[in-house]
Protein backbone atom coordinates (compact mmCIF):
# COMPACT_ATOMS: atom_id res chain seq x y z
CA UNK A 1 32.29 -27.06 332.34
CA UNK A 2 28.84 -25.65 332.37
CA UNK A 3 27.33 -25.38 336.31
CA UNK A 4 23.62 -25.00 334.89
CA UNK A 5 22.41 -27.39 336.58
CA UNK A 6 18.97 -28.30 338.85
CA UNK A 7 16.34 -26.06 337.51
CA UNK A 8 18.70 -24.02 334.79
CA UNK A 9 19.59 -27.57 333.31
CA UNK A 10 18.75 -27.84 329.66
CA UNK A 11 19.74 -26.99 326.16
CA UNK A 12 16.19 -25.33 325.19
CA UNK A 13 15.32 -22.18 327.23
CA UNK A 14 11.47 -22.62 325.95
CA UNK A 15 11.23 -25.79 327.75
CA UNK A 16 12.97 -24.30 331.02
CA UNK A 17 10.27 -21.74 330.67
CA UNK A 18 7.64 -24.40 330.46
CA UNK A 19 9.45 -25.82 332.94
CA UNK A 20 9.24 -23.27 335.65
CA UNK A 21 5.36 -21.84 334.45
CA UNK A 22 4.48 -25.15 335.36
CA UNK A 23 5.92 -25.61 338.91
CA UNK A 24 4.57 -21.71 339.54
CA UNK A 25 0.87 -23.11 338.58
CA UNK A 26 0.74 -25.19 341.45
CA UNK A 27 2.07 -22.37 343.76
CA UNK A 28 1.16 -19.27 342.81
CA UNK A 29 -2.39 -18.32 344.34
CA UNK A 30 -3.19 -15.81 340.77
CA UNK A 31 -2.39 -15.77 337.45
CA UNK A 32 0.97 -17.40 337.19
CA UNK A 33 1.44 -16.55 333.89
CA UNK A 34 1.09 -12.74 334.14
CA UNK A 35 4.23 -10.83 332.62
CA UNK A 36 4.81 -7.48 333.40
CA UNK A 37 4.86 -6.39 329.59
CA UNK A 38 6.93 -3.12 328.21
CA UNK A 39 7.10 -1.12 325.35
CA UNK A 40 8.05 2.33 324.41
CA UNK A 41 6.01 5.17 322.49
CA UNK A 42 7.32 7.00 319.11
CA UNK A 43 9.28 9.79 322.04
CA UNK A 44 10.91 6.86 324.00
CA UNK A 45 9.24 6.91 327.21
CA UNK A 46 8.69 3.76 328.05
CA UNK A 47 5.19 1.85 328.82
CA UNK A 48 4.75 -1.03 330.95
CA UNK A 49 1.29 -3.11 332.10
CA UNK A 50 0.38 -6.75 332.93
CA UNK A 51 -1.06 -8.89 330.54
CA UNK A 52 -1.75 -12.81 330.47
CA UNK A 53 1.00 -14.82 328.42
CA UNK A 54 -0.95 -17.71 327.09
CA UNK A 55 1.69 -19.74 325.31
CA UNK A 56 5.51 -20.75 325.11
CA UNK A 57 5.70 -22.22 321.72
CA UNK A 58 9.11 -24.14 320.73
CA UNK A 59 10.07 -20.18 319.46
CA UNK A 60 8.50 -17.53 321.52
CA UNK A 61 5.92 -16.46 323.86
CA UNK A 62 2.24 -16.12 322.70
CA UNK A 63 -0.12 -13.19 324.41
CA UNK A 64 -3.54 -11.98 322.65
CA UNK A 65 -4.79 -8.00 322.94
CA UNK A 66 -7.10 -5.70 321.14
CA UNK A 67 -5.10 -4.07 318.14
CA UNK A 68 -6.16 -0.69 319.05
CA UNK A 69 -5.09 -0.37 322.72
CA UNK A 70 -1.25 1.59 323.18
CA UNK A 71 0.39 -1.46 323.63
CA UNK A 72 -0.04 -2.84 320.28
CA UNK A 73 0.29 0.72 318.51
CA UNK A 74 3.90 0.53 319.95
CA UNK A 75 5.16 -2.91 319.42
CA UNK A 76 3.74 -2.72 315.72
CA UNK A 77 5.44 0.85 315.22
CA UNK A 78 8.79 -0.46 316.76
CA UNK A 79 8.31 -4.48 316.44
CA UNK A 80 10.17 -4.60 319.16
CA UNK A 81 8.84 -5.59 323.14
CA UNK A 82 10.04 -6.94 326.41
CA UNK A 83 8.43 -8.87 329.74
CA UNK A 84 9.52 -10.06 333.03
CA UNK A 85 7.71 -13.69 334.55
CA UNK A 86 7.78 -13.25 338.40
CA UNK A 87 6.97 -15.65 340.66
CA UNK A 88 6.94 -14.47 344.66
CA UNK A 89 6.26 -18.30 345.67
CA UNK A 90 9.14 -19.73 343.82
CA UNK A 91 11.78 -16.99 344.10
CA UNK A 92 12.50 -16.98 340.34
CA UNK A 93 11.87 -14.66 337.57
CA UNK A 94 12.43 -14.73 333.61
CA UNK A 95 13.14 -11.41 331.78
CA UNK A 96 12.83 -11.69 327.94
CA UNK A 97 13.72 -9.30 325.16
CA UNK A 98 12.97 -9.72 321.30
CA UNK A 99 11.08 -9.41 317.88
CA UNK A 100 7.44 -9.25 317.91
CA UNK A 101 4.75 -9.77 314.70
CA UNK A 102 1.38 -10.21 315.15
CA UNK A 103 -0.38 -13.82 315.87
CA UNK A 104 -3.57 -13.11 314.03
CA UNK A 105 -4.35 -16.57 312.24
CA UNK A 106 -5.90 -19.54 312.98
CA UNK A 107 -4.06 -19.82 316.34
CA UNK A 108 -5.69 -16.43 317.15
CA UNK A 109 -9.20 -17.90 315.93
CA UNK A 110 -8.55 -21.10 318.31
CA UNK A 111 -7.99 -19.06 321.15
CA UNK A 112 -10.59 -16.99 321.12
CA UNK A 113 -12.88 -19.30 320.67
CA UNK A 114 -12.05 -20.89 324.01
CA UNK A 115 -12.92 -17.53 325.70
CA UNK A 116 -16.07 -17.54 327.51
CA UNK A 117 -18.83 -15.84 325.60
CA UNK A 118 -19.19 -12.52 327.42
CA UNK A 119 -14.92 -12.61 327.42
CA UNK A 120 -15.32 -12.75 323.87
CA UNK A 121 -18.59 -10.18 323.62
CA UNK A 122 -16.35 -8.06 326.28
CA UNK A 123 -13.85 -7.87 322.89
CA UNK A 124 -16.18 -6.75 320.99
CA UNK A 125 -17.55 -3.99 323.45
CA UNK A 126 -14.41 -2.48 324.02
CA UNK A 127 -12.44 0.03 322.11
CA UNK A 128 -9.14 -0.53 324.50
CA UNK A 129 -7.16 2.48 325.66
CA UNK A 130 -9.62 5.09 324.10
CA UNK A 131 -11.41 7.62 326.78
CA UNK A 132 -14.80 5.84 328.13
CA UNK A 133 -17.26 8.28 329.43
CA UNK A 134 -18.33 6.06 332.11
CA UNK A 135 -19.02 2.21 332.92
CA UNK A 136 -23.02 2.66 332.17
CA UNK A 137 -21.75 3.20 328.69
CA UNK A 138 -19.29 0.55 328.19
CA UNK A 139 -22.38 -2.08 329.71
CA UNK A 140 -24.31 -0.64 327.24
CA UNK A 141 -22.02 -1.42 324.23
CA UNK A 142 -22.06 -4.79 325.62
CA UNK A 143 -25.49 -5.10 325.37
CA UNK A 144 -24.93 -3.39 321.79
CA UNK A 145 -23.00 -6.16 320.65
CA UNK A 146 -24.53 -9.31 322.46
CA UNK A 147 -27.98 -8.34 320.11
CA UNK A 148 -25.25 -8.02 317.35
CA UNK A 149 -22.60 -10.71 317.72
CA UNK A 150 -25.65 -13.77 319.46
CA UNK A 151 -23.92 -16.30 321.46
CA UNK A 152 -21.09 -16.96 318.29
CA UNK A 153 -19.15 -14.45 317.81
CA UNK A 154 -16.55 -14.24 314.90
CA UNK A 155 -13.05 -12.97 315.95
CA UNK A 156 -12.81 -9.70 315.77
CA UNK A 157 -10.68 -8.12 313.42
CA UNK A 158 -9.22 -5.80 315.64
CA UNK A 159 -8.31 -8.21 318.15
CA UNK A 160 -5.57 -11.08 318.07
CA UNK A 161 -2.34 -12.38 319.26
CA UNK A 162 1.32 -11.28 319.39
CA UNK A 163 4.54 -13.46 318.95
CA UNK A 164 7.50 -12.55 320.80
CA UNK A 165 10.71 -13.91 319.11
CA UNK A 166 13.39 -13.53 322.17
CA UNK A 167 17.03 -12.20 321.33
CA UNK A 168 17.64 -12.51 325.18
CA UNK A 169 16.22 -14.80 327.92
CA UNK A 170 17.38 -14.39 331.46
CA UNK A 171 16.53 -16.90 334.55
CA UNK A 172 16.90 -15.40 337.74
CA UNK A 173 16.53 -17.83 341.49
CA UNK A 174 16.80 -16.32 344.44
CA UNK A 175 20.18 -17.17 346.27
CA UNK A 176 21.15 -16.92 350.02
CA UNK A 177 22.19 -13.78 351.33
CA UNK A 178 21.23 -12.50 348.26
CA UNK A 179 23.98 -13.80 346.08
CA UNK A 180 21.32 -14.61 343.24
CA UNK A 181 21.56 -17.68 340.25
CA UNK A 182 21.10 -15.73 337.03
CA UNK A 183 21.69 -17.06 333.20
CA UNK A 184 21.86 -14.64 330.28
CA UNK A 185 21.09 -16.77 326.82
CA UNK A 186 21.48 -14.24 324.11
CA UNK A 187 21.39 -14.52 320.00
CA UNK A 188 22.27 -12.41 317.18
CA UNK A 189 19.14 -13.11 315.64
CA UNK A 190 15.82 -15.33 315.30
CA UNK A 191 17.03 -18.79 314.53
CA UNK A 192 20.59 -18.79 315.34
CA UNK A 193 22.61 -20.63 318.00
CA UNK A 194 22.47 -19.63 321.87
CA UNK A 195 25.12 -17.90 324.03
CA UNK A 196 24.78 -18.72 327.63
CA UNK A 197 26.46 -17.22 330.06
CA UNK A 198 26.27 -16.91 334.47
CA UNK A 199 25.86 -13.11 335.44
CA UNK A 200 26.79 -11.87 338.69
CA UNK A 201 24.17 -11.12 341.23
């Protein structure tokens, strides 16, 4: 008999996830739904930054980048990518692994468009990752492109979303005297039944 139950009740980890996002809005002072993203470069060594996950969909999780910064030269060289959800209010954390292709539709269109305008000027202006030679000049591009773009800018083509297909979820609660709740739900691939199982702490 399955114990997950409380706040690792449920048949759907997405919802769980929605779940849990939601309880950290109302207690985390910023950003609750920054991940701590990784990837890995063409030698292996691994990469890791923050970015802003902006949906769960019913399967994956949804974050939007410029197509030229490191991260996206890695995930579309390997398709591959990984994140960890922490929350320091609620004790929890969510670690995902899993198959990534690019979100660069109308869904990407639709978000961008609820950017403020100098967010979506600021995508414009900025070649992400490459060497700047100082802020001056990155103001300046700004400037460049606000003349350019007017106050209704198109979606650039270089920038747009990522989908994150998960082959492994993992919810993790803080336990007393650090003997920790965690749940592994694994799947052999994109569309095919879960595995749960309770991991040791």
């Amino acid at each position: 008999m399955s114990d997950r139950t409380g706040i690792f009740a449920g048949e759907d980890p997405f919802a769980i996830a929605r779940s849990w996002l939601a309880e950290a809005e109302d207690t985390e002072t910023n950003d609750p739904n920054a991940i701590a993203l990784s990837t890995v470069d063409t030698n292996g060594m691994p990469n890791v930054r923050m970015v802003l996950l902006k949906d769960i969909e019913d399967d994956g999780f949804v974050f939007f980048t410029n197509y030229g910064s490191v991260k996206a030269s890695e995930i579309d060289a390997t398709g591959r990518a990984a994140f960890v959800l922490h929350w320091k209010s609620l004790r929890r954390q969510i670690r995902v692994r899993g198959i990534v292709r690019r979100e660069d539709g109308e869904k990407a269109d639709t978000y961008y468009r609820s950017r403020s305008l100098k967010s979506r000027l600021g995508a414009w202006a900025s070649r992400q990752s490459q060497p700047l030679s100082s802020r001056t000049a990155l103001m300046a591009e700004v400037a460049k492109v606000t003349a350019q773009q007017g106050t209704d800018p198109a979606r650039p083509e270089f920038w747009g979303g990522y989908h994150i297909a998960p082959l492994e979820i993992e919810f993790w609660a803080d336990g007393a005297f650090r003997l920790h709740d965690r749940f592994r739900w694994t799947r052999d691939e994109v569309g095919t039944d879960w595995h749960v199982v309770r991991l040791n702490p």
